[in-house]
Protein backbone atom coordinates (compact mmCIF):
# COMPACT_ATOMS: atom_id res chain seq x y z
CA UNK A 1 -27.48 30.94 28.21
CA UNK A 2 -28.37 30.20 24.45
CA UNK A 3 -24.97 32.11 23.57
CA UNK A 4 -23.27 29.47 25.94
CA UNK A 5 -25.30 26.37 24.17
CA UNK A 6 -24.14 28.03 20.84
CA UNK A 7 -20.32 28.03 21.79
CA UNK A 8 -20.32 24.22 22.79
CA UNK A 9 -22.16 22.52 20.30
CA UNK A 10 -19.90 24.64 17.92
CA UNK A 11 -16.69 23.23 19.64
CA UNK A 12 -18.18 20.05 19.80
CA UNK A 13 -19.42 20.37 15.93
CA UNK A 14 -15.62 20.79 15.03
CA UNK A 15 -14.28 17.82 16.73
CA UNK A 16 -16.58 15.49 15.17
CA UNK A 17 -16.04 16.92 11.42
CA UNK A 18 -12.30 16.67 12.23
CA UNK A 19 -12.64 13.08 13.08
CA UNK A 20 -15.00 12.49 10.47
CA UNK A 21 -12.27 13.54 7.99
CA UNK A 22 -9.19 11.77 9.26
CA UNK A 23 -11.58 8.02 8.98
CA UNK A 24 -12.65 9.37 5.18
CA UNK A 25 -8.96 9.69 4.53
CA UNK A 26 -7.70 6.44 5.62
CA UNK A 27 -10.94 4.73 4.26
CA UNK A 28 -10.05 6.10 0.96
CA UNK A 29 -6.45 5.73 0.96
CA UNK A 30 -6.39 2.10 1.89
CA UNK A 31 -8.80 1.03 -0.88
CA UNK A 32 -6.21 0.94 -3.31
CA UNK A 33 -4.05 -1.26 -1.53
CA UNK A 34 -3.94 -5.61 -2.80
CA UNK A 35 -5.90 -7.46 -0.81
CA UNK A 36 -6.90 -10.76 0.35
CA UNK A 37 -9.43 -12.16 2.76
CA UNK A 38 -7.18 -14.08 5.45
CA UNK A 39 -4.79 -12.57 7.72
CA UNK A 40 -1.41 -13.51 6.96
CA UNK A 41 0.84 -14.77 9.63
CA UNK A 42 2.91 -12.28 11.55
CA UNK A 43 0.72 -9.23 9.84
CA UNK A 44 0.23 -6.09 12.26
CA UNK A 45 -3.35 -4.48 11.44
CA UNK A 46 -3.29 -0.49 12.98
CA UNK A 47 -6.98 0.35 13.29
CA UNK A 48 -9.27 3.59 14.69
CA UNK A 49 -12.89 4.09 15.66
CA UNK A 50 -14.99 6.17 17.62
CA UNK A 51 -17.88 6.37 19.93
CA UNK A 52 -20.61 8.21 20.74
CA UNK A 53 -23.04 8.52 23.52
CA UNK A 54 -25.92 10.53 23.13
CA UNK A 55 -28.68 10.96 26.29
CA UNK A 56 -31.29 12.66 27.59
CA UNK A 57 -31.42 11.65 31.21
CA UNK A 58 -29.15 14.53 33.38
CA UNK A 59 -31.62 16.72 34.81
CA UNK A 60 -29.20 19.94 34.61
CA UNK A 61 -28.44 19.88 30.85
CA UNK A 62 -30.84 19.48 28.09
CA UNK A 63 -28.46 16.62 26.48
CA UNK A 64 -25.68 14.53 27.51
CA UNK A 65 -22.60 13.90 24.94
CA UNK A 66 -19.46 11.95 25.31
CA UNK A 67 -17.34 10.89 22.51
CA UNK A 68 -14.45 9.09 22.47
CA UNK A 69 -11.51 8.28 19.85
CA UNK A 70 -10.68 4.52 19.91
CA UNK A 71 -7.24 3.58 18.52
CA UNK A 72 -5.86 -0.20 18.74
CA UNK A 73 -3.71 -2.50 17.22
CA UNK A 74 -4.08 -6.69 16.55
CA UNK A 75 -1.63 -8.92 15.44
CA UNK A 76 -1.54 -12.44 14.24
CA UNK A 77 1.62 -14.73 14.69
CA UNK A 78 -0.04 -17.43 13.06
CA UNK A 79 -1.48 -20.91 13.99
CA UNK A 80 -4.98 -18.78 14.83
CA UNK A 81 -3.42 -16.94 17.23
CA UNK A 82 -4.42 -13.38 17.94
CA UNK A 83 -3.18 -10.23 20.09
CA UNK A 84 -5.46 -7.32 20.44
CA UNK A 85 -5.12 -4.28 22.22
CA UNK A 86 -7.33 -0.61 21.91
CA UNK A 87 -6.83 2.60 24.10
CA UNK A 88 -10.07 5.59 24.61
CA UNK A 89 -9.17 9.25 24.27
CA UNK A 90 -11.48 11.66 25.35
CA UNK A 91 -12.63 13.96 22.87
CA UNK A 92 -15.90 15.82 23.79
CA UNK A 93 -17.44 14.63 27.76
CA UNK A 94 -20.03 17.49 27.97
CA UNK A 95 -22.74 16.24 30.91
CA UNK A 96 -21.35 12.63 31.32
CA UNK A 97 -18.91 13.08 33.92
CA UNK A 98 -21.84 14.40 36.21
CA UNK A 99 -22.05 10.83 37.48
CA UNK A 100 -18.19 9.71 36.91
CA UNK A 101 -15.02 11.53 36.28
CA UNK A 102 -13.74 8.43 34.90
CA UNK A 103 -15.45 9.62 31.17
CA UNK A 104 -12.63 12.15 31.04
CA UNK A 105 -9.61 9.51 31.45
CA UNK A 106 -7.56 8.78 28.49
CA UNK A 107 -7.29 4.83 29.15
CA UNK A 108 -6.73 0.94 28.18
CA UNK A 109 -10.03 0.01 27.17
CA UNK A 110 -8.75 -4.10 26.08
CA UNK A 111 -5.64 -6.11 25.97
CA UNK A 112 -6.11 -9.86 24.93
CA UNK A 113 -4.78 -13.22 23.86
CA UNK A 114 -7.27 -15.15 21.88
CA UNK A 115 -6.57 -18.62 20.53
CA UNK A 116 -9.16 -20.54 18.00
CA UNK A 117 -9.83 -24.53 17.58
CA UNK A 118 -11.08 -25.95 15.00
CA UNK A 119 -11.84 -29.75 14.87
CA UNK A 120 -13.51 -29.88 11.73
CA UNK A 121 -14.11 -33.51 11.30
CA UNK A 122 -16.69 -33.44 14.52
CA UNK A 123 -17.61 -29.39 13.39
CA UNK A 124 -16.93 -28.16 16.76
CA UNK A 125 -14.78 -24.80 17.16
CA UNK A 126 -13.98 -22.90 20.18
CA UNK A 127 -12.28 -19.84 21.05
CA UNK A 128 -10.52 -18.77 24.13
CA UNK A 129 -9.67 -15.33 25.05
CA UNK A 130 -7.97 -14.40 28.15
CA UNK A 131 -6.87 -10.42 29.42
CA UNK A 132 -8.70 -7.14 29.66
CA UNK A 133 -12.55 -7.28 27.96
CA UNK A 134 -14.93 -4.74 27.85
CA UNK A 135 -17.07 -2.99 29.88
CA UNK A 136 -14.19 -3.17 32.48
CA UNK A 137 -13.92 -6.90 33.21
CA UNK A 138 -10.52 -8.96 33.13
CA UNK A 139 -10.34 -12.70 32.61
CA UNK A 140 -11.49 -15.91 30.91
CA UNK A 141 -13.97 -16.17 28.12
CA UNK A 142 -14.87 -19.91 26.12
CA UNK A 143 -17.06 -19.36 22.95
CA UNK A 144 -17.83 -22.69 21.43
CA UNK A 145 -20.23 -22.74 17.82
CA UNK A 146 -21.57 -25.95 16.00
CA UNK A 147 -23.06 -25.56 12.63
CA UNK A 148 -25.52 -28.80 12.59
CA UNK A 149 -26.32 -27.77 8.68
CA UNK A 150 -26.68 -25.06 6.43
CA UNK A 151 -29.61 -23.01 8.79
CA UNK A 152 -29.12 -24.41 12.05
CA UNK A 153 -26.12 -23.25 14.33
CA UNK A 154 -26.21 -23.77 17.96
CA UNK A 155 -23.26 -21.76 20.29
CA UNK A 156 -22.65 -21.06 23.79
CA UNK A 157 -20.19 -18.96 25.90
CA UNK A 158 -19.15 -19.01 28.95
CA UNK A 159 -16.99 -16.71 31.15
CA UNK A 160 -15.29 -15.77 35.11
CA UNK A 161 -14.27 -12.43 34.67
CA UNK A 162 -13.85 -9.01 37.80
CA UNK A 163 -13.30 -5.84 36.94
CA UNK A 164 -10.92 -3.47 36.46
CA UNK A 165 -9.56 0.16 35.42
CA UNK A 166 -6.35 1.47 34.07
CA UNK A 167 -6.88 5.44 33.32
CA UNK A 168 -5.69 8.95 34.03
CA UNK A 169 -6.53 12.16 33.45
CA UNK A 170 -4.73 15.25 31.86
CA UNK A 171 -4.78 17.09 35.54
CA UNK A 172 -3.02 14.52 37.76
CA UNK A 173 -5.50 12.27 38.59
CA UNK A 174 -5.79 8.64 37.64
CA UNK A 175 -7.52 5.06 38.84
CA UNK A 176 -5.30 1.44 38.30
CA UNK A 177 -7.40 -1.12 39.84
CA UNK A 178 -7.97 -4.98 39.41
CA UNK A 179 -10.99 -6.08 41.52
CA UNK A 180 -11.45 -9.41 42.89
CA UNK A 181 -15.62 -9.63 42.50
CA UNK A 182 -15.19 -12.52 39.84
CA UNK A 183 -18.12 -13.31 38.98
CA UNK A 184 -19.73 -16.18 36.42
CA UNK A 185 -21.28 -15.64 33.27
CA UNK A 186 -22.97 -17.93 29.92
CA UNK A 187 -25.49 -18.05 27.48
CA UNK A 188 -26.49 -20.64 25.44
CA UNK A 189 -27.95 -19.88 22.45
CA UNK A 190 -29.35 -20.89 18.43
CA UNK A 191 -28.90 -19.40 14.98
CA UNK A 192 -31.21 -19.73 12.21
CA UNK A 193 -29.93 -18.82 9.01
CA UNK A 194 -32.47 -18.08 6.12
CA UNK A 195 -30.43 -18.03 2.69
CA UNK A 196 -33.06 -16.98 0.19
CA UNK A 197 -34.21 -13.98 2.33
CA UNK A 198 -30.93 -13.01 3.94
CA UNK A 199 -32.59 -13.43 7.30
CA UNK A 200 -31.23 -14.58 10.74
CA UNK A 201 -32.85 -15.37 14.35
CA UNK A 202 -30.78 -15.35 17.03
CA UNK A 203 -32.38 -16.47 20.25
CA UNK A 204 -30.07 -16.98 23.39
CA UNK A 205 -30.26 -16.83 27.24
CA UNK A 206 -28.24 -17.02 30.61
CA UNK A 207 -26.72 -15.07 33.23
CA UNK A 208 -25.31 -11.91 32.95
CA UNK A 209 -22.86 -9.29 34.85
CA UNK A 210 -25.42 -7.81 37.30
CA UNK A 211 -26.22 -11.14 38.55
CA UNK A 212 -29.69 -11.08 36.36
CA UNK A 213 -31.10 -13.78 34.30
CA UNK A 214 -32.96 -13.20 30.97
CA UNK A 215 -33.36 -14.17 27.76
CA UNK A 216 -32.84 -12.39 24.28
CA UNK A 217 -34.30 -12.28 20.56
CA UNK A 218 -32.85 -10.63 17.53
CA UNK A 219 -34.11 -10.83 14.03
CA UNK A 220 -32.18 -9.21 11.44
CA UNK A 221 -31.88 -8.26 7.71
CA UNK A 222 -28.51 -8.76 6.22
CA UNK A 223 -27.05 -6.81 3.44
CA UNK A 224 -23.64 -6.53 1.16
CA UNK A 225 -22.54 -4.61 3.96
CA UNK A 226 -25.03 -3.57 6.28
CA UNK A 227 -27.29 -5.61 9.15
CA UNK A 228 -30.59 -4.18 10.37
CA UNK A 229 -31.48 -5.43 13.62
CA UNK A 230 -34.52 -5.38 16.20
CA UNK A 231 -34.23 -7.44 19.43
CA UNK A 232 -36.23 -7.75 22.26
CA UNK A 233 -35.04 -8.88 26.16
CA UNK A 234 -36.55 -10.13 29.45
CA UNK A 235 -35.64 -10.52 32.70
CA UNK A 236 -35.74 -12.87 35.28
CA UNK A 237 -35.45 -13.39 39.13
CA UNK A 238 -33.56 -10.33 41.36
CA UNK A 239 -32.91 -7.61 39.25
CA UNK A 240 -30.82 -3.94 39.81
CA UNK A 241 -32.79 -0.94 39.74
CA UNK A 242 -31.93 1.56 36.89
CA UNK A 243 -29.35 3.96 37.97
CA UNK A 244 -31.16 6.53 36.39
CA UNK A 245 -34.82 6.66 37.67
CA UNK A 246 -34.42 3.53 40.30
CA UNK A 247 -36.99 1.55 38.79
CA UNK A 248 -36.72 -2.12 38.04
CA UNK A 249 -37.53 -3.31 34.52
CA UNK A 250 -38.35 -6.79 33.27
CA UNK A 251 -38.40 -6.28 29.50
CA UNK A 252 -36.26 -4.04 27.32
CA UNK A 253 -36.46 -3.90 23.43
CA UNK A 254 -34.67 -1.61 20.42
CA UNK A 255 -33.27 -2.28 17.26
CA UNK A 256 -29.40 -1.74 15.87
CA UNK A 257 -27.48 -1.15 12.72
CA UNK A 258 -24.32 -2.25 11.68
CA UNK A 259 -22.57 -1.09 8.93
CA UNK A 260 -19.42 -2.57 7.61
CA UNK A 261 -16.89 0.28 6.96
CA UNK A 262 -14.06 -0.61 3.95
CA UNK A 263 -11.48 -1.95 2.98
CA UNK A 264 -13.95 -5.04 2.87
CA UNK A 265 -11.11 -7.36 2.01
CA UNK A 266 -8.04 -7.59 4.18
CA UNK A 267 -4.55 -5.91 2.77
CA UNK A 268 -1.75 -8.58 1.92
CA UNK A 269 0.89 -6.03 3.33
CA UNK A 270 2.43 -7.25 6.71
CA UNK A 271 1.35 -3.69 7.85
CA UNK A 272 -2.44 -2.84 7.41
CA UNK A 273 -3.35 0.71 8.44
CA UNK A 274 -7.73 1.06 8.44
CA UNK A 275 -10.49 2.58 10.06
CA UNK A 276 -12.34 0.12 12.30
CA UNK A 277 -14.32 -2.72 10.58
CA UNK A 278 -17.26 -1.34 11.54
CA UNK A 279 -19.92 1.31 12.79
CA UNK A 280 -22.71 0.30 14.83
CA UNK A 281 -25.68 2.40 15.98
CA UNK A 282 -27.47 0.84 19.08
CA UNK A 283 -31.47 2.19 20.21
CA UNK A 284 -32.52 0.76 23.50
CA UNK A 285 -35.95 1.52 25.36
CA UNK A 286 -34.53 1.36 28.78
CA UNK A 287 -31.70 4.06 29.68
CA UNK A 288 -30.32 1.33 31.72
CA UNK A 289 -26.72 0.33 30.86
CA UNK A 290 -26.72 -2.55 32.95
CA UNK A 291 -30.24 -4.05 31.50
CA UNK A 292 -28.33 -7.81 30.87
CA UNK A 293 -25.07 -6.40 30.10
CA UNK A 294 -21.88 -8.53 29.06
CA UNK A 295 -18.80 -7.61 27.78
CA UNK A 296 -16.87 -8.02 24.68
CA UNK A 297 -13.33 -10.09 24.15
CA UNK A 298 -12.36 -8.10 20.50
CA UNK A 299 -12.17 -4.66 19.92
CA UNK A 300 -14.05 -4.72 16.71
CA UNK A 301 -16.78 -7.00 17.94
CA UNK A 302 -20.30 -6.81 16.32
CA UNK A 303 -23.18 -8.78 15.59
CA UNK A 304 -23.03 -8.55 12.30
CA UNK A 305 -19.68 -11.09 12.70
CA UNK A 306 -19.76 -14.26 15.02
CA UNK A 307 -16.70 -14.41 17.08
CA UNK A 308 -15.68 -18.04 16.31
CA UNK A 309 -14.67 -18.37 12.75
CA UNK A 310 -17.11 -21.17 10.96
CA UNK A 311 -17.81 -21.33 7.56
CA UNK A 312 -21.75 -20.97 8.18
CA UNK A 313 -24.39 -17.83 7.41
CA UNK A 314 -23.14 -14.59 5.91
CA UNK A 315 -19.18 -15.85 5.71
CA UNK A 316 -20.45 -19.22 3.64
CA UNK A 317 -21.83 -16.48 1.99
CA UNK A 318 -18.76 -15.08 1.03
CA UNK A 319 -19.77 -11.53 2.79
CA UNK A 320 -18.25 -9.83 5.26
């Protein structure tokens, strides 16, 4: 058995070293391209990631790893338009497929149209998004921000989304399926931005994809290029039981950092060839990955950056 343990984490040791390489590459490379901070109409941005899941909760291995390559593509014809689309390759699933095969599919992880309004004279700005999100849900998404001053920012989203799958494997199998379980979703929420300390609150609350109710705090620290994070959540009303140990929590808490990866200024070339924006490490008490889960409308979507482009908090700032 130990020889066996050996042998995998060896393999799996490889992978992530060869991964790890080809990002330090194209990190480096593109740093010496010009720059500028806008996107330029009609430019095509080529981008990769990766992610990792790391848990202790499979009773017949000591340690559960999947991690995934995430390539994708967005383009902007202008006019705040924006196209998005990002793929998952399976590169190491060693103990997550114990629950579903689906871990080991090579398969469309978002595809979507996003359009942003700006009505600057009343400082209201929205942004709609329409296709395939995250976390396997297809449809509409509003996000709507209003900066009231230089600290106060109040936002809300709102969303009727089902779910679906588009995925095979490399032995034959695959899964293409659009559900019709639409189901509602918002929060309403209020930033607080303090400019001296580099500090923001976040405190939102609403309804979420499992049907729960709850409401959420974050505090964070910002930095040139780096956001330290600790947020706490509770529950409210009927709640799921935790796949894992089929208990039903009420409060979950954890902390996060996100770390902005360069170029930190965007390339003026109509082709722009990066790692993804950012790398984000998430810590959560509860093993529960339905605990007041939503999805996500961008493929490089972090809470470092607000979705709706306002000049307010770290981008008045002049930050990324």
């Amino acid at each position: 058995m130990p020889i066996k343990v050996l042998i995998i984490h060896h393999r799996m040791m490889r992978k992530i070293l060869s991964i790890f390489c080809v990002l330090s590459f194209i990190c480096c490379f593109q740093q010496a391209i010009a720059q500028q901070q806008q996107p330029i109409a009609g430019q095509v941005e080529l981008f990769c990631g990766a992610t990792l899941d790391y848990a202790d909760t499979n009773w017949l291995r000591l340690y559960d790893v999947q991690l995934n390559a995430t390539p994708g593509f967005r383009w902007h014809p202008g006019r705040n338009w924006s196209l998005a689309f990002q793929g998952l390759i399976p590169v190491v699933s060693e103990g997550y497929t114990f629950r579903d095969k689906v871990n080991q599919y090579w398969r469309v992880s978002m595809a979507t149209i996003s359009h942003q309004l700006h009505f600057n004279e009343a400082n209201q700005h929205f942004k709609l998004t329409a296709g395939l999100f995250g976390y396997r849900r297809y449809g509409g998404d509003l996000k709507w921000a209003w900066p009231l001053n230089s600290w106060l920012m109040l936002n809300a989203q709102a969303g009727v989304t089902a779910s679906w799958m588009i995925g095979a494997d490399l032995h034959g199998n695959s899964d293409f399926d659009f559900g019709r379980n639409y189901k509602f979703t918002g929060q309403l929420g209020t930033n607080v931005y303090l400019r001296p300390q580099n500090i923001e609150v976040r405190l939102a609350g609403g309804r979420y994809l499992g049907g729960d109710y709850g409401s959420q705090i974050d505090v964070m620290r910002h930095f040139s290029h780096v956001t330290l994070l600790a947020y706490a959540q509770v529950r409210f009303g009927d709640m799921k039981a935790s796949e894992f140990d089929n208990k039903k929590y009420r409060t979950n808490g954890g902390f996060k950092i996100i770390w902005m990866l360069p170029p930190y200024k965007r390339s003026s070339q109509k082709l722009e060839v990066r790692p993804a924006s950012n790398f984000r490490l998430t810590n959560s008490s509860r093993s529960d990955g339905q605990f007041m889960q939503t999805y996500t409308v961008d493929p490089e979507e972090n809470e470092r950056e607000h979705q709706v482009d306002v000049d307010w908090g770290l981008r008045k700032e002049g930050t990324r």
